[in-house]
C-alpha atoms as a PDB file:
ATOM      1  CA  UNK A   1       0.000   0.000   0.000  1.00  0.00           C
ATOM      2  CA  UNK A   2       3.257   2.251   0.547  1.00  0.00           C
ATOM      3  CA  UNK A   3       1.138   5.550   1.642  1.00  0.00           C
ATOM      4  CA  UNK A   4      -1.938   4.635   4.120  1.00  0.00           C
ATOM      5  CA  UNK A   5      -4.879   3.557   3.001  1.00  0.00           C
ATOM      6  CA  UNK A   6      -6.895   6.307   1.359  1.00  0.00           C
ATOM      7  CA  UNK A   7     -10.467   6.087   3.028  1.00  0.00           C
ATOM      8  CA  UNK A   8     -12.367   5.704   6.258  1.00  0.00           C
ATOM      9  CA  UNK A   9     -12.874   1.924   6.389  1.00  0.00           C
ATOM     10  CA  UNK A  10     -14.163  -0.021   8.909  1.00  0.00           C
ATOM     11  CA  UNK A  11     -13.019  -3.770   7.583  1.00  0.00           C
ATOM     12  CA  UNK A  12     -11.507  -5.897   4.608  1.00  0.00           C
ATOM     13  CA  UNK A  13     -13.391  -8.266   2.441  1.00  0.00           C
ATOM     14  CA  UNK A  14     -11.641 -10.835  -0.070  1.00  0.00           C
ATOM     15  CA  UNK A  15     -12.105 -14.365  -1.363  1.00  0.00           C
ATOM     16  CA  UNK A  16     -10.208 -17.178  -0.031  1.00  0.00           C
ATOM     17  CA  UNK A  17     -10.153 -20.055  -2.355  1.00  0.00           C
ATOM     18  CA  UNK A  18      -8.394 -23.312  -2.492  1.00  0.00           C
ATOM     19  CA  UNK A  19      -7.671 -25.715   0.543  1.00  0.00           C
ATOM     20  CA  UNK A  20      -6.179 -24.201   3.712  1.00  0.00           C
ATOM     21  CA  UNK A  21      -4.609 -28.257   4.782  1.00  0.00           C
ATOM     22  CA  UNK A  22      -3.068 -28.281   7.823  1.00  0.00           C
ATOM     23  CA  UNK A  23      -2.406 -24.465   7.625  1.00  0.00           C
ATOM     24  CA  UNK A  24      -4.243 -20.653   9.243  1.00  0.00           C
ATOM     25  CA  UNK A  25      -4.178 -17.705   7.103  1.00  0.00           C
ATOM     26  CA  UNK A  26      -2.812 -14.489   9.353  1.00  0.00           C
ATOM     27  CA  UNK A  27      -4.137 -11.421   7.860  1.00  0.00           C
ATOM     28  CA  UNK A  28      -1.734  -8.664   9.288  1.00  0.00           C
ATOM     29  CA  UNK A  29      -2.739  -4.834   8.783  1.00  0.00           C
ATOM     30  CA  UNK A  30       0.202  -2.700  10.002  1.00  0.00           C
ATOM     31  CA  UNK A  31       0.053   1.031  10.635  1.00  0.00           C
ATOM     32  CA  UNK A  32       2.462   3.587  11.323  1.00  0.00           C
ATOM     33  CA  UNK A  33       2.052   2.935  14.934  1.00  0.00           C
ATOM     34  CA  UNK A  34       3.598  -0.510  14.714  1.00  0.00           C
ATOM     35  CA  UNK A  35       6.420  -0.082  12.372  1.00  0.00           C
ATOM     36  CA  UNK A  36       9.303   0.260  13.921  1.00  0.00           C
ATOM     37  CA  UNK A  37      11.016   3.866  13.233  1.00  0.00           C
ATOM     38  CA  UNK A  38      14.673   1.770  12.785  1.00  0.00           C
ATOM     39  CA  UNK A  39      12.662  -0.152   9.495  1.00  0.00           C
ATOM     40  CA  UNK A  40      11.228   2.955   8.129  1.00  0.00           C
ATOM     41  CA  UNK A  41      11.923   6.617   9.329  1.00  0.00           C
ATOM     42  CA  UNK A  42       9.771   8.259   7.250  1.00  0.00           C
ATOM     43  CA  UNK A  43       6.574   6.475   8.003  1.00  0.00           C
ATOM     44  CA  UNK A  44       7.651   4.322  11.062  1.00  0.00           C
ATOM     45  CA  UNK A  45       6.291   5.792  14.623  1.00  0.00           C
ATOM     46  CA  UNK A  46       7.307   2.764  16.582  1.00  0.00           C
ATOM     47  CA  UNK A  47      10.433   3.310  18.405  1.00  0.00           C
ATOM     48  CA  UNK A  48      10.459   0.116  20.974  1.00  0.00           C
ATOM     49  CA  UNK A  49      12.880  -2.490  19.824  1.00  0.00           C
ATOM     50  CA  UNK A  50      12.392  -3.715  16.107  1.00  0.00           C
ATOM     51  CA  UNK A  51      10.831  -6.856  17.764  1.00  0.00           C
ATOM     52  CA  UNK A  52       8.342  -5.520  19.967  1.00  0.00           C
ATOM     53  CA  UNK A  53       7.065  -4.019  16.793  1.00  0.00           C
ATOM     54  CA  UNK A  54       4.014  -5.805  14.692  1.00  0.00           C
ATOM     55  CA  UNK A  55       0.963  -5.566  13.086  1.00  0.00           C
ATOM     56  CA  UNK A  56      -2.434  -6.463  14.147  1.00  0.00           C
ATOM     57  CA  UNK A  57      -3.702  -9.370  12.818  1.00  0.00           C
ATOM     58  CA  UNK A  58      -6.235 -11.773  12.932  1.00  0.00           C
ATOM     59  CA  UNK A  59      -6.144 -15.614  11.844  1.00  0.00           C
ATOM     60  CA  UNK A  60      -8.597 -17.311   9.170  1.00  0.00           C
ATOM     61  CA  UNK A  61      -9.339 -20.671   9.290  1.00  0.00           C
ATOM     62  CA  UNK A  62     -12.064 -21.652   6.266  1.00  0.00           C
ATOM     63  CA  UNK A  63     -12.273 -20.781   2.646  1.00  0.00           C
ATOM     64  CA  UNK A  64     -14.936 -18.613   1.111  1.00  0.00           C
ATOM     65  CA  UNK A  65     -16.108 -14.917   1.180  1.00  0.00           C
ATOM     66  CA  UNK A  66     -14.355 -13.507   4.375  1.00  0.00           C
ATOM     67  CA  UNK A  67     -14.752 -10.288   6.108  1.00  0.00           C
ATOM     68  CA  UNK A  68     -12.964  -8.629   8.556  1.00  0.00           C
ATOM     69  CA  UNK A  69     -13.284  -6.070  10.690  1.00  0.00           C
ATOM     70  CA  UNK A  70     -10.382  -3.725  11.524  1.00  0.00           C
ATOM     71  CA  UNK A  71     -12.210  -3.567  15.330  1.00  0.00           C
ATOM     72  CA  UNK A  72     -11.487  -8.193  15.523  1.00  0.00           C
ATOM     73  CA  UNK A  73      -7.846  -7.295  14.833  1.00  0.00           C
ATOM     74  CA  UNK A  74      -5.352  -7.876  18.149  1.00  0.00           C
ATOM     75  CA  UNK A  75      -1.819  -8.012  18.615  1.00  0.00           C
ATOM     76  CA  UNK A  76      -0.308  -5.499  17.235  1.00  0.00           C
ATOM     77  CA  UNK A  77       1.996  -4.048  19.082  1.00  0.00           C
ATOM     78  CA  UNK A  78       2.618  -1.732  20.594  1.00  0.00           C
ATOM     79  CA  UNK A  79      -1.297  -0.746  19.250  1.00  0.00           C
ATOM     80  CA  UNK A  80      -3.159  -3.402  18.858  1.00  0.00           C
ATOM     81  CA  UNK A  81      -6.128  -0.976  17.382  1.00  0.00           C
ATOM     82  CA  UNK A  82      -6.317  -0.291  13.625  1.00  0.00           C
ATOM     83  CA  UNK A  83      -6.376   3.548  12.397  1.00  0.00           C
ATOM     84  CA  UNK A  84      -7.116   3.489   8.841  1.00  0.00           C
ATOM     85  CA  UNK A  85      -5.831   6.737   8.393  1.00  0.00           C
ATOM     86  CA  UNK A  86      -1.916   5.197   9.299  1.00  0.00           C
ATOM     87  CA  UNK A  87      -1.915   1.631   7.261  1.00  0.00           C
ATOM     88  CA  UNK A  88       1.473   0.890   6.083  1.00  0.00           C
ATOM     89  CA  UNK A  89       0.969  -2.730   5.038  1.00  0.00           C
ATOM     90  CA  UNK A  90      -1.614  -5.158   4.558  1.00  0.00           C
ATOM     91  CA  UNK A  91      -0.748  -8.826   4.195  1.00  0.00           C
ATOM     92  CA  UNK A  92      -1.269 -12.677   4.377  1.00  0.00           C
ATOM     93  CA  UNK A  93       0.591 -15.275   5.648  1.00  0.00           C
ATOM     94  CA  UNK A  94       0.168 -18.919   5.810  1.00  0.00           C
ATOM     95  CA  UNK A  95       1.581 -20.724   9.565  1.00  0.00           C
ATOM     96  CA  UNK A  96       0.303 -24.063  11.242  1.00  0.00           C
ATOM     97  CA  UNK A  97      -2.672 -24.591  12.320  1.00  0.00           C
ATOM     98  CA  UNK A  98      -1.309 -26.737  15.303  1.00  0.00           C
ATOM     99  CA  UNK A  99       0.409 -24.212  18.243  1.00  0.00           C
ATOM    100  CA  UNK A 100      -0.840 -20.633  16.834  1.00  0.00           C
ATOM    101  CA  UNK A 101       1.433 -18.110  18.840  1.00  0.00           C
ATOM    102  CA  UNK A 102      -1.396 -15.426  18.222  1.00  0.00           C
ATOM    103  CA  UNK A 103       1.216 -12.520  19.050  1.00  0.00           C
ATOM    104  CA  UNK A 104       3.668 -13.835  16.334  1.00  0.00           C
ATOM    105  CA  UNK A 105       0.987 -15.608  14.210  1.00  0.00           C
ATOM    106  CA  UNK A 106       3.446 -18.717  13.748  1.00  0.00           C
ATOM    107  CA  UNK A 107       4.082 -21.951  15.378  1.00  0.00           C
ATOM    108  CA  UNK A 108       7.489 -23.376  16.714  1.00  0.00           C
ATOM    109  CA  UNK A 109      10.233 -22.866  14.090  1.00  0.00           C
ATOM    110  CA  UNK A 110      10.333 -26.693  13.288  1.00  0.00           C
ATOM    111  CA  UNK A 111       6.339 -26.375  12.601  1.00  0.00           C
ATOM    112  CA  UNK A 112       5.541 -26.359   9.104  1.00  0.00           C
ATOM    113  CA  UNK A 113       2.178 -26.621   6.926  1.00  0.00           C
ATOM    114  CA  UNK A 114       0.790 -27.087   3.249  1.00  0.00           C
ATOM    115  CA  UNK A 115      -2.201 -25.314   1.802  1.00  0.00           C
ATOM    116  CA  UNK A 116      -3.025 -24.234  -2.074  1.00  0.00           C
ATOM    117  CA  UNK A 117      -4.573 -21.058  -1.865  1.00  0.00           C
ATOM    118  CA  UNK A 118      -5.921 -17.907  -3.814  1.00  0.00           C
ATOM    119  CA  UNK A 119      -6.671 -14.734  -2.160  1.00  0.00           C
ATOM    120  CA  UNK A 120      -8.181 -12.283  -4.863  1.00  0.00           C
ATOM    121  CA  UNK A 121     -11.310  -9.484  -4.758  1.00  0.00           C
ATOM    122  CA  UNK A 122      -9.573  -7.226  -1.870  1.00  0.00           C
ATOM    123  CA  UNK A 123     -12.066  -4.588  -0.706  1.00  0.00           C
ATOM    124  CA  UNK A 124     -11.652  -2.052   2.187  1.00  0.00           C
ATOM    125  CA  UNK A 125     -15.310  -0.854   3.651  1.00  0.00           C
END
């Protein structure tokens, strides 16, 4: 997204196709808030260590039309909430089902899964 998402949007519809198999999608929506100032000094407001930064996020477990609001996003750190006005990054990512670390959205290293997905028809609302 690079610049902040350009309207007042309360949550993020897309299609999730495929088979998820033994994995969760994270959806992760970072804002200036959470990125750390050391990553990004133009945009970055988050001067705690690099690694207490991260983005809200919020895990998906079945296919399908899904929506999201930015208010069911948690985690982020160190602001969990979602101001529309600051988004730096949205993105997916696919981690084991088995042993979700909701802060980190990933399982033990050693943890590993296999899906075949498409995520396509990305709205903001």
């Amino acid at each position: 997204m690079g610049r902040g998402l350009r309207c007042v949007c309360d949550e993020v519809q897309f299609n999730l196709a495929g088979d998820l198999g033994s994995c969760v999608l994270s959806l992760y929506v970072e804002t200036s808030e959470d990125l750390p100032t050391s990553e990004d000094l133009s945009r970055g407001a988050c001067t705690l260590p690099a690694a207490s930064c991260y983005p809200a996020s919020y895990q998906i477990s079945t296919t399908g039309s899904v929506t999201v609001p930015f208010s069911s996003l948690a985690y982020g750190s160190p602001d969990s909430n979602v101001d529309v006005t600051a988004v730096t990054a949205v993105q997916w990512q696919l981690v084991p089902a088995a042993g979700i670390n909701p802060v980190l959205g990933s399982s033990a290293a050693s943890e590993s899964c296999s899906a075949n997905i498409t995520v396509s028809d990305v709205s903001f609302y």
